[in-house]
C-alpha atoms as a PDB file:
ATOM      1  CA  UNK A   1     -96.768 -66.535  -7.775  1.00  0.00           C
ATOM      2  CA  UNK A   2     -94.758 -65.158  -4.788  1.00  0.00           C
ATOM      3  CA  UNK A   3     -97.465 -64.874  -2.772  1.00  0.00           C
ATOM      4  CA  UNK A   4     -98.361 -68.769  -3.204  1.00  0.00           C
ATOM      5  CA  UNK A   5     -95.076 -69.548  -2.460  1.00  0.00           C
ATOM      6  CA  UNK A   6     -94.539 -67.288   1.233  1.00  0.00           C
ATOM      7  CA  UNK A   7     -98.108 -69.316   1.704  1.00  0.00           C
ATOM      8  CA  UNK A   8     -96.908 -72.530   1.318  1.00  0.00           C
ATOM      9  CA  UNK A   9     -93.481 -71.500   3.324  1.00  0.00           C
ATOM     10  CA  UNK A  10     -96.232 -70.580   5.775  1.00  0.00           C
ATOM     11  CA  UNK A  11     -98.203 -73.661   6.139  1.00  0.00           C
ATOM     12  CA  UNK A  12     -95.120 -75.553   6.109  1.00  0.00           C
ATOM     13  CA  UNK A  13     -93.940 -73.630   9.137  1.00  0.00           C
ATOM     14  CA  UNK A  14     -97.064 -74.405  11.209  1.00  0.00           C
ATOM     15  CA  UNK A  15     -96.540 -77.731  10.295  1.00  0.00           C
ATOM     16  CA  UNK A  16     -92.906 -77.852  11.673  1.00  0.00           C
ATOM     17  CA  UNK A  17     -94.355 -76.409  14.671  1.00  0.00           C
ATOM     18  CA  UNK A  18     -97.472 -78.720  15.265  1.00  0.00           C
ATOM     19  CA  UNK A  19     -94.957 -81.947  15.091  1.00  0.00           C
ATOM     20  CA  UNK A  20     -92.145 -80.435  17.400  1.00  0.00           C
ATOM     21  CA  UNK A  21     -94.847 -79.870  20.154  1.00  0.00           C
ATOM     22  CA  UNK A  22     -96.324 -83.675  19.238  1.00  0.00           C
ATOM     23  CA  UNK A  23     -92.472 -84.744  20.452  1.00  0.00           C
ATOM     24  CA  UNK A  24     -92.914 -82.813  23.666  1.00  0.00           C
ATOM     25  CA  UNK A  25     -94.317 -84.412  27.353  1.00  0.00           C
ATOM     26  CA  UNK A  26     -96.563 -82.170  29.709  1.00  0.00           C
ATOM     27  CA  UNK A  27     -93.358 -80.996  31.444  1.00  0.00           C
ATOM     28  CA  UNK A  28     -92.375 -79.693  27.849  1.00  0.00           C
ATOM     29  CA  UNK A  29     -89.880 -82.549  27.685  1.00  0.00           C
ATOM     30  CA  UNK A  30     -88.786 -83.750  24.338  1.00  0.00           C
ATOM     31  CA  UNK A  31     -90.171 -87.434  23.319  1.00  0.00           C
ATOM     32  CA  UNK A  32     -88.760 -90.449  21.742  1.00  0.00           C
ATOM     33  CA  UNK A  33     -90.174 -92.120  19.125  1.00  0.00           C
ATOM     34  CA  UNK A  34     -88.456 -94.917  19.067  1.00  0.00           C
ATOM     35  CA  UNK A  35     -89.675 -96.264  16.006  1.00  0.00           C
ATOM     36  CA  UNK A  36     -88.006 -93.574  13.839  1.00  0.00           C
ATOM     37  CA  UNK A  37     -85.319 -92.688  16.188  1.00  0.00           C
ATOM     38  CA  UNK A  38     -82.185 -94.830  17.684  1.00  0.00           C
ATOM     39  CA  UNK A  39     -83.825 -94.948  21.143  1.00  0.00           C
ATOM     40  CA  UNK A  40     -82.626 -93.457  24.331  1.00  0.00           C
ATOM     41  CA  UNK A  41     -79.681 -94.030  26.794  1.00  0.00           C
ATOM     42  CA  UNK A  42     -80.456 -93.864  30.132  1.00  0.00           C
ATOM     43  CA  UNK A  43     -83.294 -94.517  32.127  1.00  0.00           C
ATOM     44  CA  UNK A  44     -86.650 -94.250  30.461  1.00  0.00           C
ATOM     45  CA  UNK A  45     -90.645 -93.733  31.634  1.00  0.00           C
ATOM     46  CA  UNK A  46     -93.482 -94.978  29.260  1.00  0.00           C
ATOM     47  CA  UNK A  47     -94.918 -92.332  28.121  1.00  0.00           C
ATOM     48  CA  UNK A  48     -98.215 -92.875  26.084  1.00  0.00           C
ATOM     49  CA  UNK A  49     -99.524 -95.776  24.628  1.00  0.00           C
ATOM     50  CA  UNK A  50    -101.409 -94.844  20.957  1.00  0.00           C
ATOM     51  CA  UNK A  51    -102.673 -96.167  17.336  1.00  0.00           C
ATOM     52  CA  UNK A  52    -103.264 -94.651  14.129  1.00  0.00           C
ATOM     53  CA  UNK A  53    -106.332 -93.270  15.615  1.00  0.00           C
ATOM     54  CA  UNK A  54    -106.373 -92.536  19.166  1.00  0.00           C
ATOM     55  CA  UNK A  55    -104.446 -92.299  22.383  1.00  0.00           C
ATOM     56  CA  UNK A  56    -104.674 -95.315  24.378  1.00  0.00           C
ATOM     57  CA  UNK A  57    -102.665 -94.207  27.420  1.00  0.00           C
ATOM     58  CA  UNK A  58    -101.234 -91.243  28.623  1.00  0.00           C
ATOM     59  CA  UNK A  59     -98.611 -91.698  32.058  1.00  0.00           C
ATOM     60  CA  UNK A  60     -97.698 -88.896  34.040  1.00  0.00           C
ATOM     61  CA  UNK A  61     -94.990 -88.468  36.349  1.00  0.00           C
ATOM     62  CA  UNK A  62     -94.317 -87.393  39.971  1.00  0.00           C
ATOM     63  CA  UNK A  63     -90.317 -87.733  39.871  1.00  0.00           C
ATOM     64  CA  UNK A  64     -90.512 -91.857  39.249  1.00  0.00           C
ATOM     65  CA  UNK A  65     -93.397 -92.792  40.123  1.00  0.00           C
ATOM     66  CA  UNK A  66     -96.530 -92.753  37.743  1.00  0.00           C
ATOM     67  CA  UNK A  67     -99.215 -90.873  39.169  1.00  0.00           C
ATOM     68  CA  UNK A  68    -102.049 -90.375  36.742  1.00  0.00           C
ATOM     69  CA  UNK A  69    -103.071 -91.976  33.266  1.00  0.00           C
ATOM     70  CA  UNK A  70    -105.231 -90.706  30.994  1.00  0.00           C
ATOM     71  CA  UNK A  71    -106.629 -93.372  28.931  1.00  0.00           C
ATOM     72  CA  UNK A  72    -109.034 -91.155  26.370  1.00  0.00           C
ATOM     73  CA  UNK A  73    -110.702 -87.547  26.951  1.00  0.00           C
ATOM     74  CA  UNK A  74    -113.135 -88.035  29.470  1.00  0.00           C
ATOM     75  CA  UNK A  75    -111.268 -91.201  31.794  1.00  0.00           C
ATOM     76  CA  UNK A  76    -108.194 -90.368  34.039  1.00  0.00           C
ATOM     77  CA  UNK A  77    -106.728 -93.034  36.696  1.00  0.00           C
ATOM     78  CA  UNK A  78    -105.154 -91.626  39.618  1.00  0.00           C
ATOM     79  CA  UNK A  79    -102.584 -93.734  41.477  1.00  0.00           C
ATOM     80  CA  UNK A  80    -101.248 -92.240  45.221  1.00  0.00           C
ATOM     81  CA  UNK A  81     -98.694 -94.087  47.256  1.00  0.00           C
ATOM     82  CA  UNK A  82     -97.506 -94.804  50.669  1.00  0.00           C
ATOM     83  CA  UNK A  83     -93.426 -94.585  50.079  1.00  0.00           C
ATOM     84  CA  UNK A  84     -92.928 -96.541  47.119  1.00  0.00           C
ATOM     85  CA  UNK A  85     -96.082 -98.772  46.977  1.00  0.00           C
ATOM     86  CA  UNK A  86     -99.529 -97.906  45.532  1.00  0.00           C
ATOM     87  CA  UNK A  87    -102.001 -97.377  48.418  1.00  0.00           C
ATOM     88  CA  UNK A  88    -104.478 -96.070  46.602  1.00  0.00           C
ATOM     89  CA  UNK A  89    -106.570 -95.866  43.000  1.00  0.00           C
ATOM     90  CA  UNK A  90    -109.309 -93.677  41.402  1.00  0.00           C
ATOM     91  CA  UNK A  91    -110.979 -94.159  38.329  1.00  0.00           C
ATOM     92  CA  UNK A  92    -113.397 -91.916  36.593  1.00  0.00           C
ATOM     93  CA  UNK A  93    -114.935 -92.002  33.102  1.00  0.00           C
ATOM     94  CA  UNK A  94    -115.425 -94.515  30.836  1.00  0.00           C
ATOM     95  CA  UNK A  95    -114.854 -98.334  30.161  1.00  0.00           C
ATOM     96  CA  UNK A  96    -115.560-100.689  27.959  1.00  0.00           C
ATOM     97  CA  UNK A  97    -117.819-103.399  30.023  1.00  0.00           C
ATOM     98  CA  UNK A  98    -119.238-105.384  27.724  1.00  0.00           C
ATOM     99  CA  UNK A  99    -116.133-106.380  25.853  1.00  0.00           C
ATOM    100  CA  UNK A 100    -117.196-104.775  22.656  1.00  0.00           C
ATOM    101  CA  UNK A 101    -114.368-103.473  22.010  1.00  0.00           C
ATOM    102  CA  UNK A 102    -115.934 -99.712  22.487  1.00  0.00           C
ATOM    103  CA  UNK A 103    -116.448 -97.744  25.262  1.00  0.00           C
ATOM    104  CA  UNK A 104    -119.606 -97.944  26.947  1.00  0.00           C
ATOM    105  CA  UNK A 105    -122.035 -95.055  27.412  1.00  0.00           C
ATOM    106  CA  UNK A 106    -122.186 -95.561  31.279  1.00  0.00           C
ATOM    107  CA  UNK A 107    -119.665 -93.479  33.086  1.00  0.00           C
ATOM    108  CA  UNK A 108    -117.475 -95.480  35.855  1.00  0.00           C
ATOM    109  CA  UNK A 109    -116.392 -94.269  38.937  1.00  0.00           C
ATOM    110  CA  UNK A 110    -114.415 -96.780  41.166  1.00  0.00           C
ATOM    111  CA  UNK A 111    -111.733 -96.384  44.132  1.00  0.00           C
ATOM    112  CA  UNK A 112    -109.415 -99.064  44.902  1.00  0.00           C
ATOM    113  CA  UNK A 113    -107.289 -99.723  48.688  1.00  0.00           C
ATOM    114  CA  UNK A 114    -104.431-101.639  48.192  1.00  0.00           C
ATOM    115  CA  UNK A 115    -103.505-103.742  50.865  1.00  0.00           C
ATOM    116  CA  UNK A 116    -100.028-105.574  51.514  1.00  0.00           C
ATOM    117  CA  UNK A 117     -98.477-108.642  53.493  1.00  0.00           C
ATOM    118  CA  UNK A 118     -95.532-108.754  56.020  1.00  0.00           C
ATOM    119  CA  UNK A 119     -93.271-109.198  53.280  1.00  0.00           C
ATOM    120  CA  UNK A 120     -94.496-106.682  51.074  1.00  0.00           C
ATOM    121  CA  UNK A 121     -96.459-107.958  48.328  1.00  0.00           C
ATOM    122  CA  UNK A 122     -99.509-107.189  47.337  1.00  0.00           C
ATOM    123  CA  UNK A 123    -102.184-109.238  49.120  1.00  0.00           C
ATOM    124  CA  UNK A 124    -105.870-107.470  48.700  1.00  0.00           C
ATOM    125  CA  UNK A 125    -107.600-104.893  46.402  1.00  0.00           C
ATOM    126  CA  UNK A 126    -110.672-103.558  47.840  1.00  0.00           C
ATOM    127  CA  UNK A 127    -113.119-101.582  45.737  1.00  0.00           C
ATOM    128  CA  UNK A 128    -116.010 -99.606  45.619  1.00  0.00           C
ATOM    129  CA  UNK A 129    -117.547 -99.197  42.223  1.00  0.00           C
ATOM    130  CA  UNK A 130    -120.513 -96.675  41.110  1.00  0.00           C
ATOM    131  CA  UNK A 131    -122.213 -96.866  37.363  1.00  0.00           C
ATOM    132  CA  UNK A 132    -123.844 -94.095  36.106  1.00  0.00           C
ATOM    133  CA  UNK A 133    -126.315 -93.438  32.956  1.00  0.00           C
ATOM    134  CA  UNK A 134    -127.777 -90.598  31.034  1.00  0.00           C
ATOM    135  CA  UNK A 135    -131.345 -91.467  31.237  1.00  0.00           C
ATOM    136  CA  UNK A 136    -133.209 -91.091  27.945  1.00  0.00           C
ATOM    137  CA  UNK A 137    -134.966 -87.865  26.657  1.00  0.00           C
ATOM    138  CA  UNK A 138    -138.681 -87.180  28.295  1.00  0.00           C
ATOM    139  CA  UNK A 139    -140.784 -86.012  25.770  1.00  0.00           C
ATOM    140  CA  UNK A 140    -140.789 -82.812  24.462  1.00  0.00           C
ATOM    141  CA  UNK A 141    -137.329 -82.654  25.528  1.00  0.00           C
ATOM    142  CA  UNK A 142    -134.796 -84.107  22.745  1.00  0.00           C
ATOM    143  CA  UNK A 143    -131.677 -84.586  24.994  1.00  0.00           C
ATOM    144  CA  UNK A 144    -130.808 -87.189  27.572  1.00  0.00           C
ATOM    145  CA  UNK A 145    -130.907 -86.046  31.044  1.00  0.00           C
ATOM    146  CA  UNK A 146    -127.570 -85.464  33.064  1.00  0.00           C
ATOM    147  CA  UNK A 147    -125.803 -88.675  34.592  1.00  0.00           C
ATOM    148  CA  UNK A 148    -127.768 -90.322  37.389  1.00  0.00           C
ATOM    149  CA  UNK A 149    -126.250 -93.382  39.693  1.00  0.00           C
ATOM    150  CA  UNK A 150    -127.656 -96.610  38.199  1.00  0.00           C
ATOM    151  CA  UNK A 151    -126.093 -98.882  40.640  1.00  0.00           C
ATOM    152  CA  UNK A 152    -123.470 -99.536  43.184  1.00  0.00           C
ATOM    153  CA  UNK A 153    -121.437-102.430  43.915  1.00  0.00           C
ATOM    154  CA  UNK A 154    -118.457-103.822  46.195  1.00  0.00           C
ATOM    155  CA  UNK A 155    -115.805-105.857  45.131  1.00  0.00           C
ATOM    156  CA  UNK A 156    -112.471-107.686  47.166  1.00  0.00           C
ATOM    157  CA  UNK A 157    -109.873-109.366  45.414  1.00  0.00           C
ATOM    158  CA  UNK A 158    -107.687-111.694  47.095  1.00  0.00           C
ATOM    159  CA  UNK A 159    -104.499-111.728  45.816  1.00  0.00           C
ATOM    160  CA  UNK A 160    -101.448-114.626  45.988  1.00  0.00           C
ATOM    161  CA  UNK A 161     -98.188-114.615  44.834  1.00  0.00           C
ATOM    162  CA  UNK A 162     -95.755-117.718  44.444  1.00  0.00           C
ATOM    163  CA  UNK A 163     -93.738-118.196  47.904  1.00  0.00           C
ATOM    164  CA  UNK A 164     -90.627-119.327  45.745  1.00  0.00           C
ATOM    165  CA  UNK A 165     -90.732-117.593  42.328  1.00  0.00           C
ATOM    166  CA  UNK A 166     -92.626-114.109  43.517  1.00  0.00           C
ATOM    167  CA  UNK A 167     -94.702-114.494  40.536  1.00  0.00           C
ATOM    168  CA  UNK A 168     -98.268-113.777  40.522  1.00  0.00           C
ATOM    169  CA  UNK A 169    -100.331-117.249  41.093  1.00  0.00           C
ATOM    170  CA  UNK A 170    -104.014-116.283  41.407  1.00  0.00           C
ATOM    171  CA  UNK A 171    -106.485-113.591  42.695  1.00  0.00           C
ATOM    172  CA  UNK A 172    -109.655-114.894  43.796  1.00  0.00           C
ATOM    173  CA  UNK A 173    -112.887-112.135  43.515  1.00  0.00           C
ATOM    174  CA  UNK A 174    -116.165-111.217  45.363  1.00  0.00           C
ATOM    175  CA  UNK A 175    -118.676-108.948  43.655  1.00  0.00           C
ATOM    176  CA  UNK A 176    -121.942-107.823  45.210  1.00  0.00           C
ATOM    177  CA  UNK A 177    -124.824-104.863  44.539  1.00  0.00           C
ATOM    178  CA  UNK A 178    -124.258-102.244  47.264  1.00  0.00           C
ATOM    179  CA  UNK A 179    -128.160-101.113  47.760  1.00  0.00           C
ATOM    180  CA  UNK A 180    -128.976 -98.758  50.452  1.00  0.00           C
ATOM    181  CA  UNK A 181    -130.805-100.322  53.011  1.00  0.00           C
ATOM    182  CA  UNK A 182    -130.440-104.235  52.139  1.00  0.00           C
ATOM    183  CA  UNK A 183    -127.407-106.104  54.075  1.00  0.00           C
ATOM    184  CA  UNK A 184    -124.286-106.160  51.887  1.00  0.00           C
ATOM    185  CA  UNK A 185    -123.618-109.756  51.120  1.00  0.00           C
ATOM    186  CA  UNK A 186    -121.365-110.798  47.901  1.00  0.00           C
ATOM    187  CA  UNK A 187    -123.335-112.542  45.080  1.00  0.00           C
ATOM    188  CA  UNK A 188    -120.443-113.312  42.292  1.00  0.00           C
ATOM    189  CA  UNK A 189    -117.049-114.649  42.296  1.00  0.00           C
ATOM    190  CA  UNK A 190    -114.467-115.406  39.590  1.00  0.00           C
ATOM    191  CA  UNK A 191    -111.145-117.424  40.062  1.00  0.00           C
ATOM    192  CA  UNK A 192    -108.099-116.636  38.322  1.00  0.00           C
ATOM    193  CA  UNK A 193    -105.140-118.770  37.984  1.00  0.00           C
ATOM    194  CA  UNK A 194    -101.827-117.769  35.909  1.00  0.00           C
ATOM    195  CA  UNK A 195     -99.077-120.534  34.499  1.00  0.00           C
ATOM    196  CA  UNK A 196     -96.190-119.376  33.153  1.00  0.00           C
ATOM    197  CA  UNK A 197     -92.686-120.349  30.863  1.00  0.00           C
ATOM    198  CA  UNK A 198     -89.860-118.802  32.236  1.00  0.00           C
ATOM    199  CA  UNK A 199     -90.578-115.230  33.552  1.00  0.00           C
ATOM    200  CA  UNK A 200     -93.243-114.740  30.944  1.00  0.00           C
ATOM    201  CA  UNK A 201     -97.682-115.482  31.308  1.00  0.00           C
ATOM    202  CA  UNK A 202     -98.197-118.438  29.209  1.00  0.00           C
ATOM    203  CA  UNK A 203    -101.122-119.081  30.254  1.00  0.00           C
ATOM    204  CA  UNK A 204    -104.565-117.644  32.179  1.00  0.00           C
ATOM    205  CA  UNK A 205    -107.896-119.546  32.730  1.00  0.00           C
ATOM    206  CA  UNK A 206    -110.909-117.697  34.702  1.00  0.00           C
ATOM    207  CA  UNK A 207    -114.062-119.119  35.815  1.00  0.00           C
ATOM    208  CA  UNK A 208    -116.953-117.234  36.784  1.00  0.00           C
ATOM    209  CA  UNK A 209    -120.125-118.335  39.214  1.00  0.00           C
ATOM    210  CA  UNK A 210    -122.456-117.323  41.893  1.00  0.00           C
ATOM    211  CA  UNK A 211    -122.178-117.244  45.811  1.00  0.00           C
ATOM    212  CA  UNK A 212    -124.172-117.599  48.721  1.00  0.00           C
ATOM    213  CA  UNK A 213    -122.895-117.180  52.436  1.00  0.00           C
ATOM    214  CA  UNK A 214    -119.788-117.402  51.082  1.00  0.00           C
ATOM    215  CA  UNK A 215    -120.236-120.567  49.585  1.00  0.00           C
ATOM    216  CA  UNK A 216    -119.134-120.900  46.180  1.00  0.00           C
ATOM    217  CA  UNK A 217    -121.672-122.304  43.602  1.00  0.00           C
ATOM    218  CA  UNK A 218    -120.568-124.177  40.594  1.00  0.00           C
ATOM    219  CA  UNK A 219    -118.439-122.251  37.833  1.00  0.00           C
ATOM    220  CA  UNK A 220    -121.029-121.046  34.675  1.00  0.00           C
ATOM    221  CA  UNK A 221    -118.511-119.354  32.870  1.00  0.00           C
ATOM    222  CA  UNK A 222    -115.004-120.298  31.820  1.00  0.00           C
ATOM    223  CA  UNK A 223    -112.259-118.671  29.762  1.00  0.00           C
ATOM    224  CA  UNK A 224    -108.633-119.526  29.137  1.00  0.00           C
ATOM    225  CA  UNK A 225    -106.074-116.793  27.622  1.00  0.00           C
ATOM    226  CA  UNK A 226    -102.533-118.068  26.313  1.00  0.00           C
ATOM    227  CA  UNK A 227     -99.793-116.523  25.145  1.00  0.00           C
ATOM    228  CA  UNK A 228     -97.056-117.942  22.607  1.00  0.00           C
ATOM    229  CA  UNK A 229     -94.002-117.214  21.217  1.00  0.00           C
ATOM    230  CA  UNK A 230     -92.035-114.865  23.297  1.00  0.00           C
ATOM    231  CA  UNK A 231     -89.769-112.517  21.886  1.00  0.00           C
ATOM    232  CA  UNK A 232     -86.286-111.989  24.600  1.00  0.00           C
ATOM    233  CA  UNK A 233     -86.567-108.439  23.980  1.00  0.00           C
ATOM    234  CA  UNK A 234     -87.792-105.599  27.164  1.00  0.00           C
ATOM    235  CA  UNK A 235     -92.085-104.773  27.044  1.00  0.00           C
ATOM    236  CA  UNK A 236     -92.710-101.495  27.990  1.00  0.00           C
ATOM    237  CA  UNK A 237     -95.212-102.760  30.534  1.00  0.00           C
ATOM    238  CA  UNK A 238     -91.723-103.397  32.521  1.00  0.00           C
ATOM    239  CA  UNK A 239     -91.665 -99.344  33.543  1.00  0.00           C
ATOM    240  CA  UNK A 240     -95.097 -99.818  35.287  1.00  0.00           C
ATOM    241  CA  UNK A 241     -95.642-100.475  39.082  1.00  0.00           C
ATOM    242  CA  UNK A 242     -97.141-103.967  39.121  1.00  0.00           C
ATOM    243  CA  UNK A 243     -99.936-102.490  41.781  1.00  0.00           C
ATOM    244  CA  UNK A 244    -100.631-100.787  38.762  1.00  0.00           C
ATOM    245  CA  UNK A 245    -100.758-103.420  36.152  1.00  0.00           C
ATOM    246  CA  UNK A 246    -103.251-105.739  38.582  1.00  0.00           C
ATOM    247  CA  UNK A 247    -105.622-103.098  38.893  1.00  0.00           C
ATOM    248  CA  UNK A 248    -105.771-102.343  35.047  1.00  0.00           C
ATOM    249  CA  UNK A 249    -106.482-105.941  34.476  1.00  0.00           C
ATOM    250  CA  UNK A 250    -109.452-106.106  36.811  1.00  0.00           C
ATOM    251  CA  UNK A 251    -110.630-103.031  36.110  1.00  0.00           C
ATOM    252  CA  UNK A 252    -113.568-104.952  33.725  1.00  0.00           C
ATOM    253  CA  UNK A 253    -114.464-108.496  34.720  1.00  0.00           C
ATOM    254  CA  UNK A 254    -113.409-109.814  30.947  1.00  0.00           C
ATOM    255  CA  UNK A 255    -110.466-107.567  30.649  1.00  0.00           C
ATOM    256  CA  UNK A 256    -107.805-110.588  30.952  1.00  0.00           C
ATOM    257  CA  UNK A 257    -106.363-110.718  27.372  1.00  0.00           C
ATOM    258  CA  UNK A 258    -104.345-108.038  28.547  1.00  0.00           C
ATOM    259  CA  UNK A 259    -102.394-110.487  30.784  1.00  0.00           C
ATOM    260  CA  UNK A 260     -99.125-110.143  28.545  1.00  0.00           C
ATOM    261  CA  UNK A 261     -98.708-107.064  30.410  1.00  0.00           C
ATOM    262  CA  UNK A 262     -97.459-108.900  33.707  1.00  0.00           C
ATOM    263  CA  UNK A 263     -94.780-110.830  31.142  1.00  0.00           C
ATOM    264  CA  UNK A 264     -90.800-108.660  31.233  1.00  0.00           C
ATOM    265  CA  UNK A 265     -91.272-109.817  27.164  1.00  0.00           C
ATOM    266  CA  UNK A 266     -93.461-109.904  24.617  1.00  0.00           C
ATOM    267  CA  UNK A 267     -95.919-112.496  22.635  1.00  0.00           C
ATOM    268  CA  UNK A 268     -96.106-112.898  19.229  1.00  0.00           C
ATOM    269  CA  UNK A 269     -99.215-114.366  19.490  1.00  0.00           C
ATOM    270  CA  UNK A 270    -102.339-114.947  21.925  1.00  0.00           C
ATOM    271  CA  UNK A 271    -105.692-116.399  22.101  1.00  0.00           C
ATOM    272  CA  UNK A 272    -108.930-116.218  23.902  1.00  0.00           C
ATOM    273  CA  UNK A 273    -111.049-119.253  24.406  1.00  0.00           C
ATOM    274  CA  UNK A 274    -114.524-119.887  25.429  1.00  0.00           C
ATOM    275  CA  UNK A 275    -114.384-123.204  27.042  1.00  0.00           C
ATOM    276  CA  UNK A 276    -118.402-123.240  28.030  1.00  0.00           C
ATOM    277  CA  UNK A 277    -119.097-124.129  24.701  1.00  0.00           C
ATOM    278  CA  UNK A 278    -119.205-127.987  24.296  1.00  0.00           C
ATOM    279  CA  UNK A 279    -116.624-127.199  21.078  1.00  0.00           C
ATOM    280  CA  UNK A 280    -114.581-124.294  22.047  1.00  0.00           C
ATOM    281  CA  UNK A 281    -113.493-122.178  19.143  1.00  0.00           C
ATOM    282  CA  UNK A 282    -110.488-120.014  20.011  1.00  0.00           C
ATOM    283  CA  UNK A 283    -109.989-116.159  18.443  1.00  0.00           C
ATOM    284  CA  UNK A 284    -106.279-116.264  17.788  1.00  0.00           C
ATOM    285  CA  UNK A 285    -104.648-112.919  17.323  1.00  0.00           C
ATOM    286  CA  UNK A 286    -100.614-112.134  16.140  1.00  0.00           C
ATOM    287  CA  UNK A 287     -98.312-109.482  15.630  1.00  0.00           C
ATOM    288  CA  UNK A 288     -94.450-108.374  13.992  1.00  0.00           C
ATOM    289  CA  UNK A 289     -92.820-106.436  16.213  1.00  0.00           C
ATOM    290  CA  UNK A 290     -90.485-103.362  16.627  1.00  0.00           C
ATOM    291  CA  UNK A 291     -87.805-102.467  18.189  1.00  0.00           C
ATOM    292  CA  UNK A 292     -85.664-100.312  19.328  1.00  0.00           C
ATOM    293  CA  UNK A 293     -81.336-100.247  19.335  1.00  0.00           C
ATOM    294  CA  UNK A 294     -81.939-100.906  23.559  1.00  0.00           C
ATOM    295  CA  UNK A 295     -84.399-103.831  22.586  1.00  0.00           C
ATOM    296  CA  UNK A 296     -87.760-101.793  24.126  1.00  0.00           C
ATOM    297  CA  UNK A 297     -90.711-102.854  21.967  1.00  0.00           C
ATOM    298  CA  UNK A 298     -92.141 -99.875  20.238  1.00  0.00           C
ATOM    299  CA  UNK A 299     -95.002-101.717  18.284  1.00  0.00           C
ATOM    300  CA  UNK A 300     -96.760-104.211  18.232  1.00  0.00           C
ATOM    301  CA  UNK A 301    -100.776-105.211  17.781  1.00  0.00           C
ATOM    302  CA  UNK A 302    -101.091-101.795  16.247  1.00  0.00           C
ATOM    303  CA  UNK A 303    -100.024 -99.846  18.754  1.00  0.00           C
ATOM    304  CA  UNK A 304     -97.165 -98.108  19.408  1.00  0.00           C
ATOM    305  CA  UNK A 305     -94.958 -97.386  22.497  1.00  0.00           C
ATOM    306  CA  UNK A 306     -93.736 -93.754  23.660  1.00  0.00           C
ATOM    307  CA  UNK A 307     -90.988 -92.969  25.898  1.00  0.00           C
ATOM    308  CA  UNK A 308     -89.123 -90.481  27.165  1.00  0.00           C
ATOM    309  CA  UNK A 309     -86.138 -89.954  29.472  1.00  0.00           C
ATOM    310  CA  UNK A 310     -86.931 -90.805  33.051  1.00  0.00           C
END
């Protein structure tokens, strides 16, 4: 009998141990979670992003500035700066292109140039994108081969901000294959324009079409995201560079829904629309939030938020 009990004392102990290091950062740091704790005083970083299941987001620090995120095993984002401002992005691993809500098997690897106007904002993202793919198994062989390049492509988004609110008004994109030996020449463009209430995205529409000569053709696809019902407590979006925040957006051509991350609060509900169907038919989503005692959101549309002292 004593020797069941010292085992459970045991297990118990490597239990205590296992969650302690869950509450620690890279740097060894202890973690808040704020939605069993009373929250921190003091400034704060964001420090991963995660469900019941999985991490969604990992942020690592260089003093205040983020400078990598890990967003599952295999994909890390790397973010360099020139002072304060993001100069320059790096993307390998894995997205989810389709909009499938699952990663796809094609690994991405993308670097982003940030570019800036006279008075400092953010005026053009240029990119150049490579897609690779495991081809499948050759007979006898039972294993796909190693990753091979499937394509390459070039992509410039324009980007405008409001002369009188500083808001974010629209970015305008050019897409094109990036073939060895053909002249480069964009093929694709998508417009995106952004309304707001107050401070906070109400509102994103996004049509999609071809080009030619830089002529562009009608619009063939067309999708509107809205947000409602603002909360007037902080998102935790607010402790990321907005250089940042852009390039996560376009980092898949359908990946607006995750607008609400430009917004300082937080929606209780959104929806995505189709509007090229003659009867649109929106996919409404909603959430109850928590909080924290310094009003930081710590969950909401099942995930939760991580911090820890900045």
């Amino acid at each position: 009998m004593k020797r069941i009990f010292y085992f459970i004392l045991l297990i118990a102990g490597f239990s205590s141990i296992h969650s302690c290091k869950d509450l620690l950062d890279e740097d060894g740091n202890p973690l808040l979670d704020l939605n069993n704790t009373g929250g921190l005083n003091g400034p704060r970083a964001l420090y991963r992003e995660i469900t019941d299941k999985d991490t969604i987001a990992e942020y690592h620090y260089s003093g205040l500035l983020v400078t990598k995120v890990i967003t599952d095993s295999a994909s890390v984002t790397d973010i360099m700066y020139s002072g304060d401002k993001i100069s320059q992005i790096n993307f390998n691993g894995f997205l989810d292109l389709d909009g499938n809500g699952k990663l796809d098997q094609d690994s991405v690897s993308y670097t982003q140039l940030f570019t800036y106007a006279n008075n400092s904002q953010l005026q053009t993202i240029s990119e150049n994108r490579s897609i690779f793919r495991r081809p499948p198994p050759v007979p006898p062989a039972t294993t796909p081969g190693p990753q091979t390049l499937l394509r390459k492509e070039k992509t410039l988004y324009n980007i405008k901000f409001n002369a009188a609110t500083a808001k974010l008004d629209s970015i305008i994109m050019r897409n094109g294959p990036d073939a060895t030996g053909v002249p480069f020449a964009y093929n694709a463009y998508s417009k995106t324009a952004y309304t707001y209430v107050g401070d906070n995205v109400s509102k994103v529409l996004r049509t999609y079409g071809p080009m030619a000569g830089n002529v562009f053709g009608a619009a063939t696809m067309k999708y509107s995201y809205e947000y409602y019902a603002y909360d007037d407590q902080i998102s935790p979006f607010t402790l990321l560079p907005m250089g940042y925040k852009i390039s996560r957006i376009l980092s898949t051509v359908i990946n607006d829904k995750e607008s609400l991350i430009l917004s300082p609060n937080n929606p209780k509900r959104w929806s995505l629309t189709d509007l090229t169907p003659p009867i649109p038919t929106p996919i409404v989503k909603s959430t109850n939030y928590v909080y924290d005692v310094q009003t930081y959101m710590t969950k909401g549309y099942g995930i939760n938020y991580i911090y820890k002292p900045q």
